[in-house]
Protein backbone atom coordinates (compact mmCIF):
# COMPACT_ATOMS: atom_id res chain seq x y z
CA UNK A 1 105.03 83.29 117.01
CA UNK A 2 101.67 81.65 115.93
CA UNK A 3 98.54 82.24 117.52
CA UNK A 4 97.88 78.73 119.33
CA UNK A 5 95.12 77.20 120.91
CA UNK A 6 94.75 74.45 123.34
CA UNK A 7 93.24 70.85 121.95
CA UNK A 8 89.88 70.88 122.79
CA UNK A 9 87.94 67.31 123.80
CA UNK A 10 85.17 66.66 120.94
CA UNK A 11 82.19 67.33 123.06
CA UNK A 12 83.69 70.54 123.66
CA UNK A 13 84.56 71.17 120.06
CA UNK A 14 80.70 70.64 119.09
CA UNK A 15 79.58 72.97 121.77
CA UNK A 16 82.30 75.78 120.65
CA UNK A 17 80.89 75.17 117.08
CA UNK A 18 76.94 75.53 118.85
CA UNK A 19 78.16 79.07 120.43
CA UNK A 20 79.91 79.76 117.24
CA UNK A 21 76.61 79.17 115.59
CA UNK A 22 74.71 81.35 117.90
CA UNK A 23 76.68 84.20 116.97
CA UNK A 24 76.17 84.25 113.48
CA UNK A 25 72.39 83.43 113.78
CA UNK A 26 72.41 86.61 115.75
CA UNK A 27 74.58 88.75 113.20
CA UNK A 28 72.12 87.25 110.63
CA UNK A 29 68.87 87.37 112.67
CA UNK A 30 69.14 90.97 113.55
CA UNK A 31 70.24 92.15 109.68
CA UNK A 32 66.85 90.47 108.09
CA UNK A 33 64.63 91.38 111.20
CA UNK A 34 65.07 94.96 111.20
CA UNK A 35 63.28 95.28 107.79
CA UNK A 36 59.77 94.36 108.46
CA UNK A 37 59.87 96.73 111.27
CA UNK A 38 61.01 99.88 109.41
CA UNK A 39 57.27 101.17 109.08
CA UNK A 40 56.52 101.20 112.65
CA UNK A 41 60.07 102.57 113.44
CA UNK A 42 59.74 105.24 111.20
CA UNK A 43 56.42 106.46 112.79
CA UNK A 44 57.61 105.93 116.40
CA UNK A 45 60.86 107.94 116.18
CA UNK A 46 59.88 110.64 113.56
CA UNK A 47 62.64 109.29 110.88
CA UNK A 48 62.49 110.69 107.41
CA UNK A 49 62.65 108.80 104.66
CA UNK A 50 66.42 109.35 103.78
CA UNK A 51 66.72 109.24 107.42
CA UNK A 52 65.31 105.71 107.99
CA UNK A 53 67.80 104.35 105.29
CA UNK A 54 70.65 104.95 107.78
CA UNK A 55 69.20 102.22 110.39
CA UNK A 56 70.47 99.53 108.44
CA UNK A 57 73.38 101.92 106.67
CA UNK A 58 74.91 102.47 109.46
CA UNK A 59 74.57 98.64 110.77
CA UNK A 60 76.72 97.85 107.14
CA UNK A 61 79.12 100.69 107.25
CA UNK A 62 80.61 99.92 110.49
CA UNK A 63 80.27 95.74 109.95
CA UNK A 64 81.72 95.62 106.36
CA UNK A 65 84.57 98.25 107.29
CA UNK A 66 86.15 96.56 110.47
CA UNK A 67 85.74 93.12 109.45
CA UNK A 68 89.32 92.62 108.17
CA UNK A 69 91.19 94.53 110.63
CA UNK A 70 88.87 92.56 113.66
CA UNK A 71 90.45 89.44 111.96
CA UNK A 72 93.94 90.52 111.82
CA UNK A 73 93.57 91.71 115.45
CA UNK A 74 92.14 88.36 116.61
CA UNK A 75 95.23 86.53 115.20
CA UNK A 76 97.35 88.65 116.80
CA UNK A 77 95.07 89.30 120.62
CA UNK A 78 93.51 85.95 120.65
CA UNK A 79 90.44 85.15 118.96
CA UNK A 80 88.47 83.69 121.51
CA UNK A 81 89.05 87.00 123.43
CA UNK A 82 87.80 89.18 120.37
CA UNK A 83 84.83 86.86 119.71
CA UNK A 84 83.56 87.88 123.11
CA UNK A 85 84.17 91.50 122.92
CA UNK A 86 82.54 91.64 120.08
CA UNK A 87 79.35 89.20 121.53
CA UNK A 88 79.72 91.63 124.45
CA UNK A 89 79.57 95.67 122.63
CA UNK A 90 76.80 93.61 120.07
CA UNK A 91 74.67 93.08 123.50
CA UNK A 92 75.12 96.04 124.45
CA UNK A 93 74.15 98.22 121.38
CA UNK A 94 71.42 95.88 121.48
CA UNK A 95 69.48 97.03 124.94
CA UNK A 96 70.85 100.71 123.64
CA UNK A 97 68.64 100.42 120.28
CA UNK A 98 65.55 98.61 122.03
CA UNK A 99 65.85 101.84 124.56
CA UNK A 100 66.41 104.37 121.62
CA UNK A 101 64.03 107.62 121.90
CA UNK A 102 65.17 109.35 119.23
CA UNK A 103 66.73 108.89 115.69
CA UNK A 104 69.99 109.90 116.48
CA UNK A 105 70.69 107.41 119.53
CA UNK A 106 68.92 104.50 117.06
CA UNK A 107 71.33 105.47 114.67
CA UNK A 108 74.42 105.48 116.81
CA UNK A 109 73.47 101.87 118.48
CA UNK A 110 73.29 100.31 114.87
CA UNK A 111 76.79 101.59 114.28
CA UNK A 112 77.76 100.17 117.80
CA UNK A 113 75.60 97.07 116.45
CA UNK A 114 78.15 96.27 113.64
CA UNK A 115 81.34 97.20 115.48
CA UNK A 116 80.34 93.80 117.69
CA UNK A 117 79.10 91.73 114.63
CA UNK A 118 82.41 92.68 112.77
CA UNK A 119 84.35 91.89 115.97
CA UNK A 120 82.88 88.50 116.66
CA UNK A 121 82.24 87.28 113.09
CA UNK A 122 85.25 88.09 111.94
CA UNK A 123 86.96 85.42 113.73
CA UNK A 124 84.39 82.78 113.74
CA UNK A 125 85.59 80.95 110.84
CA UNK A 126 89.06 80.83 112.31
CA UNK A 127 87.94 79.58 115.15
CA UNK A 128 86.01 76.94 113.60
CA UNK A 129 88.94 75.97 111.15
CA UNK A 130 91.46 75.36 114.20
CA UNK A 131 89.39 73.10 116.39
CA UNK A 132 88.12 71.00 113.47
CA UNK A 133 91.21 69.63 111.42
CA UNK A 134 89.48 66.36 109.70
CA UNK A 135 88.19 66.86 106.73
CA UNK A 136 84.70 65.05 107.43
CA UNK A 137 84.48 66.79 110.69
CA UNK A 138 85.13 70.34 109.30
CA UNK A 139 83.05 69.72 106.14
CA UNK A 140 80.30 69.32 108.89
CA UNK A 141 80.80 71.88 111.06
CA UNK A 142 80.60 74.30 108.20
CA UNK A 143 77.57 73.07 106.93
CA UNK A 144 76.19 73.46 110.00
CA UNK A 145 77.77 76.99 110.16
CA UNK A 146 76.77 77.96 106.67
CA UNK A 147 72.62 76.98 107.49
CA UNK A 148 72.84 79.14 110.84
CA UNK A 149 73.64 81.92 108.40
CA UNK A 150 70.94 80.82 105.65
CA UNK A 151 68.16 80.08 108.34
CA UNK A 152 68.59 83.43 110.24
CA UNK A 153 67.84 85.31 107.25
CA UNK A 154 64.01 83.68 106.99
CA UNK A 155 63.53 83.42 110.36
CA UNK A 156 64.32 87.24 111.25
CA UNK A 157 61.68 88.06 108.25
CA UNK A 158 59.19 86.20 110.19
CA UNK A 159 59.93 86.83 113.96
CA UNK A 160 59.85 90.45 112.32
CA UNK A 161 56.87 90.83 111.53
CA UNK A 162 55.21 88.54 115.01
CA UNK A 163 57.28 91.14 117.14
CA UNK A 164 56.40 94.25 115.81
CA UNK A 165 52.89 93.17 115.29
CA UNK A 166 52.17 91.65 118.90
CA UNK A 167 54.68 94.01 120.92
CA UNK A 168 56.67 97.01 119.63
CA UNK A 169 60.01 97.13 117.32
CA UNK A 170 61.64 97.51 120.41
CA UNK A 171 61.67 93.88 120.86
CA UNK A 172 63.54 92.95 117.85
CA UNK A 173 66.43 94.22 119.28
CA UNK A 174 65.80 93.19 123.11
CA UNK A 175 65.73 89.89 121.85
CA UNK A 176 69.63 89.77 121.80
CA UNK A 177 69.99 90.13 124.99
CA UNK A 178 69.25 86.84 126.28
CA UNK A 179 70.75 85.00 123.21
CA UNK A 180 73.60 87.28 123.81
CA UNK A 181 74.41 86.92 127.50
CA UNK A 182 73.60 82.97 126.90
CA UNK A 183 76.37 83.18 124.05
CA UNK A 184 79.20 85.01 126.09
CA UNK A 185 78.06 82.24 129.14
CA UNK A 186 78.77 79.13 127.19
CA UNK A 187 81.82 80.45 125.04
CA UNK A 188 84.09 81.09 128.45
CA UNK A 189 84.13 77.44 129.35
CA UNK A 190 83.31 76.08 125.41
CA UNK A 191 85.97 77.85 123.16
CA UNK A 192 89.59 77.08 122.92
CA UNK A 193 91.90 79.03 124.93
CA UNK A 194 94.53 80.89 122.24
CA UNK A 195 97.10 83.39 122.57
CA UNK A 196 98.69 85.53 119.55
CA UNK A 197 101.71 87.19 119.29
CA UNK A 198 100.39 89.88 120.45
CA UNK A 199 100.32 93.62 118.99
CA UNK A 200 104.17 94.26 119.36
CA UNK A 201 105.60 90.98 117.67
CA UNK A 202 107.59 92.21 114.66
CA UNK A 203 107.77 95.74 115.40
CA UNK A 204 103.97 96.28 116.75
CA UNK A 205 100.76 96.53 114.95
CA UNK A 206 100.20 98.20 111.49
CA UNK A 207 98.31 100.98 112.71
CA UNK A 208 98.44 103.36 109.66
CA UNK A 209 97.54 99.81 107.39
CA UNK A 210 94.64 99.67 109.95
CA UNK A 211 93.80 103.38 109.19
CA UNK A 212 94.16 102.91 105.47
CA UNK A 213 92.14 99.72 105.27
CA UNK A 214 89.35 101.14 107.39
CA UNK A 215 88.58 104.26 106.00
CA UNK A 216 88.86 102.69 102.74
CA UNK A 217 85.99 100.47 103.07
CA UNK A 218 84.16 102.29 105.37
CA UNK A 219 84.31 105.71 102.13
CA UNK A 220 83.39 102.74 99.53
CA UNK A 221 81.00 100.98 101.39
CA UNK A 222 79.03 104.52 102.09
CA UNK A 223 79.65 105.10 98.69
CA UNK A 224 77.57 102.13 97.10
CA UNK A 225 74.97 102.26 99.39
CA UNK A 226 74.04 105.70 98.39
CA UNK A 227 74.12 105.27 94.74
CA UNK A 228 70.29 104.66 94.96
CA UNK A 229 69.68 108.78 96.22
CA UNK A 230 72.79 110.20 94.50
CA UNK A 231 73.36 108.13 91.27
CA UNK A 232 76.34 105.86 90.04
CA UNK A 233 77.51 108.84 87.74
CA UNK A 234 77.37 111.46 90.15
CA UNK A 235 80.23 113.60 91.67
CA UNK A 236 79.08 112.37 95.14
CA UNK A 237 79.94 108.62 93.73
CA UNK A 238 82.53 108.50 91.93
CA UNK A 239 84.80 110.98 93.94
CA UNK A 240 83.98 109.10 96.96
CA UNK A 241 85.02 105.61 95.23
CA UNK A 242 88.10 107.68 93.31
CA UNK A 243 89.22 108.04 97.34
CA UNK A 244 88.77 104.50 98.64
CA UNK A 245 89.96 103.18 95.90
CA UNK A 246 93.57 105.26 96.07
CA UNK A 247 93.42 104.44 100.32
CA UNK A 248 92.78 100.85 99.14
CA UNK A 249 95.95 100.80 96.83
CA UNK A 250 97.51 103.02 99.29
CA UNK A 251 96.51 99.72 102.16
CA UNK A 252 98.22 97.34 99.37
CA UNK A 253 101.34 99.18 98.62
CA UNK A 254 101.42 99.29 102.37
CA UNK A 255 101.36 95.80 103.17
CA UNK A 256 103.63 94.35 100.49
CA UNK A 257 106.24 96.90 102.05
CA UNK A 258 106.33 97.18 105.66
CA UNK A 259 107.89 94.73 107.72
CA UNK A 260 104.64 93.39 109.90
CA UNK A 261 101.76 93.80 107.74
CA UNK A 262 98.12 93.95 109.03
CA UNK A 263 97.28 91.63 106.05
CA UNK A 264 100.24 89.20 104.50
CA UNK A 265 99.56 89.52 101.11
CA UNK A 266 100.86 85.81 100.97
CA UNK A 267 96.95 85.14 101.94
CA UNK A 268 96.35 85.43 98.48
CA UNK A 269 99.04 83.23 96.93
CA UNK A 270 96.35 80.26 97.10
CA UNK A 271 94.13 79.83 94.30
CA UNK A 272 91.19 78.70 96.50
CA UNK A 273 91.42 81.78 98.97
CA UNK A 274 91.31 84.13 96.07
CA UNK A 275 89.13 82.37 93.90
CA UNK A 276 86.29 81.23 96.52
CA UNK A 277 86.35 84.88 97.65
CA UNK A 278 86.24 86.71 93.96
CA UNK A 279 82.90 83.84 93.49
CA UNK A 280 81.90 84.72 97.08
CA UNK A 281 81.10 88.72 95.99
CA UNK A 282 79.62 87.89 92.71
CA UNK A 283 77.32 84.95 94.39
CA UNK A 284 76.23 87.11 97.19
CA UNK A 285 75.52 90.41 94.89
CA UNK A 286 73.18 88.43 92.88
CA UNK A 287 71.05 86.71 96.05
CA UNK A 288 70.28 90.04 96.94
CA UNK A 289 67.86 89.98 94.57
CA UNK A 290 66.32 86.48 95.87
CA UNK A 291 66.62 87.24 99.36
CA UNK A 292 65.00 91.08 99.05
CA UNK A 293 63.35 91.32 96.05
CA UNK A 294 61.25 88.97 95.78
CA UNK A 295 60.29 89.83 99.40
CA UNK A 296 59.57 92.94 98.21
CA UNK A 297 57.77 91.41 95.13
CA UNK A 298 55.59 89.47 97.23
CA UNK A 299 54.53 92.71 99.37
CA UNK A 300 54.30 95.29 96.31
CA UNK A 301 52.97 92.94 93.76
CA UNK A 302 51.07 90.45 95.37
CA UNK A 303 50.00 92.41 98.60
CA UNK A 304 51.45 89.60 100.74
CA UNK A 305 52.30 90.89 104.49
CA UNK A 306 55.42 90.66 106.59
CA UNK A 307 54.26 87.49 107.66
CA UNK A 308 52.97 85.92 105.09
CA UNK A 309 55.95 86.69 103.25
CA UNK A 310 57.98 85.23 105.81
CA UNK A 311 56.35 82.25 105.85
CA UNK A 312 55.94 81.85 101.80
CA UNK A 313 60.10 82.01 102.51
CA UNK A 314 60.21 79.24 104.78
CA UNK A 315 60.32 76.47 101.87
CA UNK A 316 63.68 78.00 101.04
CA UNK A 317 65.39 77.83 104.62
CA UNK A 318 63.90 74.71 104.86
CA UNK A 319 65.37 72.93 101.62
CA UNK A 320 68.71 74.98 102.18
CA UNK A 321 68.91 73.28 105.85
CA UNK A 322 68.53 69.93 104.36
CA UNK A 323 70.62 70.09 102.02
CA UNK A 324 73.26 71.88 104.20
CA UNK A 325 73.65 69.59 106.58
CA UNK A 326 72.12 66.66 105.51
CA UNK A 327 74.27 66.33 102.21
CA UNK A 328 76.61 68.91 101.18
CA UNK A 329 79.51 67.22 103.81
CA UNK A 330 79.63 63.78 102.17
CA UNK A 331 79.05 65.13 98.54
CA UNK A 332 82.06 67.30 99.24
CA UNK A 333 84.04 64.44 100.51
CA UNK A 334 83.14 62.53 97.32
CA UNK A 335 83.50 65.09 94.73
CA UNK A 336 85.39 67.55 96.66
CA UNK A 337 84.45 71.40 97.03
CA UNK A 338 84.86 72.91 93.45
CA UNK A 339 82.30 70.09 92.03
CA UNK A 340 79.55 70.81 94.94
CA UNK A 341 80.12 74.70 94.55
CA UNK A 342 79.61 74.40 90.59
CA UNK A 343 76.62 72.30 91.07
CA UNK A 344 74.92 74.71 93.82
CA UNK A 345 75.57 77.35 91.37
CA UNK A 346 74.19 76.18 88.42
CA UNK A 347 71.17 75.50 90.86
CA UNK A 348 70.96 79.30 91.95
CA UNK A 349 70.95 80.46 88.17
CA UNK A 350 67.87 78.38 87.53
CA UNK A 351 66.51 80.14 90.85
CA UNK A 352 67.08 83.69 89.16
CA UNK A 353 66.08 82.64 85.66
CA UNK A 354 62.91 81.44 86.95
CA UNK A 355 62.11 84.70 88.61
CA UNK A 356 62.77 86.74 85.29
CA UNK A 357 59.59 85.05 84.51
CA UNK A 358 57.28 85.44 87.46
CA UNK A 359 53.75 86.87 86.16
CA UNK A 360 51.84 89.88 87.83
CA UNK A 361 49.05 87.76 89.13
CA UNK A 362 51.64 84.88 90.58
CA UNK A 363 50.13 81.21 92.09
CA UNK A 364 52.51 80.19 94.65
CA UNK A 365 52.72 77.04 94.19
CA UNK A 366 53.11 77.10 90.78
CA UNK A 367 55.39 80.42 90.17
CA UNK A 368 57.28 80.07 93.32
CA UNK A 369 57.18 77.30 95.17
CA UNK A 370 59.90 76.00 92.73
CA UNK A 371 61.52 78.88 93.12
CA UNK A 372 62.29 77.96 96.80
CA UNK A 373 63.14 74.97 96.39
CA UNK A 374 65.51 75.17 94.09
CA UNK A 375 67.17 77.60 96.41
CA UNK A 376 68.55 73.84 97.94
CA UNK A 377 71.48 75.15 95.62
CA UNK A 378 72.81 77.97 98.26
CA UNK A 379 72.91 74.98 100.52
CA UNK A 380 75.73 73.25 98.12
CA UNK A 381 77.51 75.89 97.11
CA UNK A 382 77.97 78.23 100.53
CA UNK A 383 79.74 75.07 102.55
CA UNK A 384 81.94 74.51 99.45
CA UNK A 385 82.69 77.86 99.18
CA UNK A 386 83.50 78.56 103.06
CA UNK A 387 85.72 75.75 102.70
CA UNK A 388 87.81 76.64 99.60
CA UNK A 389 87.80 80.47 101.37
CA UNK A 390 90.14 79.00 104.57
CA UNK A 391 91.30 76.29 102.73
CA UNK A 392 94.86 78.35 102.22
CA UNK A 393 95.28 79.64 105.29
CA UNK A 394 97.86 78.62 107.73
CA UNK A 395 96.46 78.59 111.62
CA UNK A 396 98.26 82.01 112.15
CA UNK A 397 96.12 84.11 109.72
CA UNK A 398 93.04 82.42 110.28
CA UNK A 399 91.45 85.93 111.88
CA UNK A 400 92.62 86.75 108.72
CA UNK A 401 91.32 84.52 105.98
CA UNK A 402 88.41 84.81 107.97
CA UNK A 403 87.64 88.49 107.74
CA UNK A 404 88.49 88.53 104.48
CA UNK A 405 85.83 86.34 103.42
CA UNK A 406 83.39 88.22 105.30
CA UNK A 407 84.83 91.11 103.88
CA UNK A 408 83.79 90.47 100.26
CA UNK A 409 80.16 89.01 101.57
CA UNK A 410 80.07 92.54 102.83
CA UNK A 411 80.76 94.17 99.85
CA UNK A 412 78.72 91.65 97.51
CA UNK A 413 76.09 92.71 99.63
CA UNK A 414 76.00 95.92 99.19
CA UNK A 415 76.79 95.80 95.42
CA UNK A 416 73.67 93.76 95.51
CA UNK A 417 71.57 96.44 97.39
CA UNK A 418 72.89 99.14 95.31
CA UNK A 419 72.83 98.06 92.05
CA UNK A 420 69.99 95.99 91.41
CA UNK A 421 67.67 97.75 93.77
CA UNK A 422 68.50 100.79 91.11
CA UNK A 423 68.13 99.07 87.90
CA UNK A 424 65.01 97.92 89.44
CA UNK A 425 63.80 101.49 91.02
CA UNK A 426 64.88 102.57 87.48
CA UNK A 427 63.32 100.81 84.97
CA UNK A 428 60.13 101.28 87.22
CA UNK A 429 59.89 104.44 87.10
CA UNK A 430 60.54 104.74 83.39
CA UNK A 431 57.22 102.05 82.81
CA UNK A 432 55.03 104.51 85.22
CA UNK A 433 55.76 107.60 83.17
CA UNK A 434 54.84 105.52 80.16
CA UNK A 435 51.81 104.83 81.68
CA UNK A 436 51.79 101.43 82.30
CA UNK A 437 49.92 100.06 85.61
CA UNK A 438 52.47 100.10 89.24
CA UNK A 439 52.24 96.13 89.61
CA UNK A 440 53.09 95.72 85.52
CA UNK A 441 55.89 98.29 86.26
CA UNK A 442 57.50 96.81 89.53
CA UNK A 443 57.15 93.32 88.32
CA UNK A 444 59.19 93.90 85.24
CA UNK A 445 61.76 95.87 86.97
CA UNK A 446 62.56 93.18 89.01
CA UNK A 447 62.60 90.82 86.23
CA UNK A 448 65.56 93.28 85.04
CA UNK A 449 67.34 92.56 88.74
CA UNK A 450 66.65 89.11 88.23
CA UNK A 451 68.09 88.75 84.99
CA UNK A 452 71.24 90.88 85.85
CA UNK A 453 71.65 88.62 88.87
CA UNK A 454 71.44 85.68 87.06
CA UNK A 455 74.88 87.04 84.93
CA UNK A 456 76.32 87.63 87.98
CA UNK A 457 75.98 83.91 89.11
CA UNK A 458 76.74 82.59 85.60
CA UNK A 459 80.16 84.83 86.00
CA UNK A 460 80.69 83.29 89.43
CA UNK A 461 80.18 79.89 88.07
CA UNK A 462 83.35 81.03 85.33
CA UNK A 463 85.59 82.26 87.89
CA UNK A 464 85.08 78.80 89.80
CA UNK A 465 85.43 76.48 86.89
CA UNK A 466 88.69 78.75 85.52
CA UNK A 467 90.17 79.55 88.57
CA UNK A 468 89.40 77.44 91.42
CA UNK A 469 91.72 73.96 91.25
CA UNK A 470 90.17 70.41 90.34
CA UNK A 471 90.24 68.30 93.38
CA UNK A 472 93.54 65.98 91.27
CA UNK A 473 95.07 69.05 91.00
CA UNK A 474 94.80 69.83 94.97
CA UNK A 475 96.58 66.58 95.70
CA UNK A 476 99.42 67.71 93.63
CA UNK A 477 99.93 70.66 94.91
CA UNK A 478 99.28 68.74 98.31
CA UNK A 479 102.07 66.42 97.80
CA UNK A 480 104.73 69.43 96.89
CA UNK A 481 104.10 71.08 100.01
CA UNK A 482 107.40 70.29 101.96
CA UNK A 483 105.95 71.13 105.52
CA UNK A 484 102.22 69.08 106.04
CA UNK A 485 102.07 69.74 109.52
CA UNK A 486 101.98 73.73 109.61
CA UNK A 487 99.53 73.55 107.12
CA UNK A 488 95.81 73.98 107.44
CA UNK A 489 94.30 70.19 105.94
CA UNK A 490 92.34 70.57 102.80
CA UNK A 491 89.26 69.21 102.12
CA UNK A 492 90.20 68.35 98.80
CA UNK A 493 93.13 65.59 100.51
CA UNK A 494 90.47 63.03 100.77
């Protein structure tokens, strides 16, 4: 039987999407705001260098890993009962890492940390996709999703830096607690009531899929993020992404054969589920280098501060917002998703291209300034995207479709963060042993991330012009369908 979910009034339908909202802008909030405060962490708690890494490794191992079986197990539990679990062990860790004394209990509240985000943003999206069926409506409420997401990264650089600066580190995590409690408050009375099958239906749970999907991510997940210490050739590397890639296979040949798979492999029948998440990973790998490098450009090269550079990154949340919510829900209702997306992407390529050029000695407002606004393109092309990424999903696998999409953001990301930090870190250190001055040398390795990102986007825009279905073509398919009512409305239908 199909998870199901009471009708909720509208009123309560906006104020579902508002806690919805919340809890992303705290997933989001406390991945960017743990940055600026690595310094001061560092020298409170004694970390080493290789050491510190693991406060935000740990955060993505655990996230990235669970986020597809938290969706599965939402569809199946209830995923208004999993989205407060998860609001309620992310709390938690919370008070446990403002309270941390020591490296090791920092370490282990991070982990705890992403066990809640990947619990309570893996269902989100389902959520969202069940209560709003219109296609106006839902183009809306994930735009307004889409800029929580956007907006928490710049905010958490700046609230950073004003934290650690006028209290202690401490209080970018206590700051969760509040937003946290307030979340769990309003989502008993605000989200839909929904029941699943439960974990027996169809011969009980997959539990050795579960096992195979987990440890598959979690080994290649570890794997990327230390190819910056051990090397993408190295034994350490490739024998650890040899092993979760035969689990992975292993987690495929798995589903296709057992009789109640964790994940229906039918999920990716539909060209806009596989497609929007395929552009999704490449998209995401190459904003890495916008959303941390040029951070770290403006701090290394231009001796900007955690502030300052959180402010100078304001113009971009800003623009994204607008565009977000302002625009990118009737421009998809005109041109439908796969024209917005190809039009925000095109956008983010002239964002990278421009940064391949950035000098040494940068003016703001005339090197990048039009950088940030031009970022107005993630606010096209994330809503389209989110939108073609559910699109195909019936309301029983909506856990589903939404942990999978988070999924690949997880991996994009840390694709991003491994590669092009390296190539950057790399050609860096080959221009300082030829001498040439550090800010010469760092700029022009991250021109090389910049440059490599832009291919990435300029792939992604490929895969969504090839693969992803022109809105005429939607209505076809559409019309061919012989059972409308127990499927999810696409956005395309208008």
């Amino acid at each position: 039987m199909p998870a199901t979910s009471a009708p909720a009034p509208s009123r309560s339908r906006w104020l579902a999407l508002g806690v919805l909202a919340t809890g992303m802008l705290m997933t989001i909030l406390d991945g960017s705001i743990v940055t600026v405060a690595m310094p001061a962490i560092q020298s409170d708690l004694g970390f080493t260098p290789v050491g510190l890494s693991w406060v935000v490794n740990a955060y993505l191992i655990a996230f990235g890993s669970l986020l597809l079986l938290a969706g599965r197990l939402g569809d199946l539990i209830g995923r208004k009962r999993m989205f407060l679990a998860g609001t309620g062990v992310f709390t938690a860790a919370s008070l446990l890492a403002g309270v941390a004394g020591s490296p090791g209990v920092l370490i282990a509240a991070r982990f705890l940390q992403g066990v809640g985000s990947a619990m309570a943003s893996a269902v989100s999206l389902g959520i969202l996709v069940t209560l709003f069926t219109a296609p106006r409506e839902r183009a809306k409420a994930i735009a307004v999703f889409s800029f929580t997401g956007a907006a928490g990264a710049s905010i958490g650089q700046v609230l950073g830096g004003v934290l650690t600066d006028a209290l202690t580190w401490n209080w970018i995590f206590f700051i969760n607690l509040p937003i946290g409690i307030a979340a769990i408050l309003v989502a008993l009375p605000a989200l839909p009531g929904d029941r699943g099958p439960g974990l027996r239906a169809g011969g009980g749970a997959d539990v050795l899929g579960a096992l195979l999907v987990t440890a598959g991510l979690m080994l290649g997940i570890y794997a990327v993020v230390k190819i910056e210490e051990y090397g993408a050739a190295s034994a350490h590397t490739l024998g650890l992404g040899a092993l979760s890639l035969a689990l992975l296979v292993g987690f495929v040949v798995r589903q296709a054969r057992t009789a109640n798979p964790l994940m229906p492999l039918r999920i990716f029948r539909s060209r806009s589920v596989s497609g929007a998440n395929l552009v999704q990973m490449l998209m995401v790998a190459a904003l890495f280098s916008f959303q941390i490098l040029v951070a770290l450009y403006m701090q290394q090269v231009l001796g900007y501060g955690a502030a300052k550079t959180g402010l100078a990154m304001l113009p971009a949340a800003a623009v994204i917002g607008v565009v977000s919510l302002g625009v990118s829900a009737r421009l998809i209702a005109r041109f439908g998703e796969r024209t917005v997306l190809l039009t925000g992407l095109a956008l983010l390529v002239g964002v990278l291209g421009l940064l391949t050029r950035v000098p040494v000695h940068a003016s703001y407002v005339t090197d990048l300034l039009p950088v940030m606004l031009l970022a107005a393109g993630f606010g096209l092309a994330l809503p389209a995207l989110t939108s073609l990424g559910m699109s195909g999903a019936k309301e029983e696998d909506a856990g589903l479709a939404s942990g999978l999409f988070n999924t690949t953001q997880q991996i994009g990301m840390a694709l991003g963060i491994a590669v092009l930090s390296t190539l950057a870190a790399s050609r860096t250190e080959s221009l300082t042993e030829a001498g040439r001055p550090a800010a010469e040398a760092l700029t022009s390795g991250y021109h090389l991330a910049f440059g490599v990102g832009a291919g990435l986007l300029l792939a992604a825009f490929a895969v969504a012009l090839t693969v992803l279905r022109r809105p005429g073509q939607a209505r076809v398919d559409e019309a061919r369908q012989p059972a409308p009512a127990e499927r999810e409305p696409h956005l395309t239908t208008l």
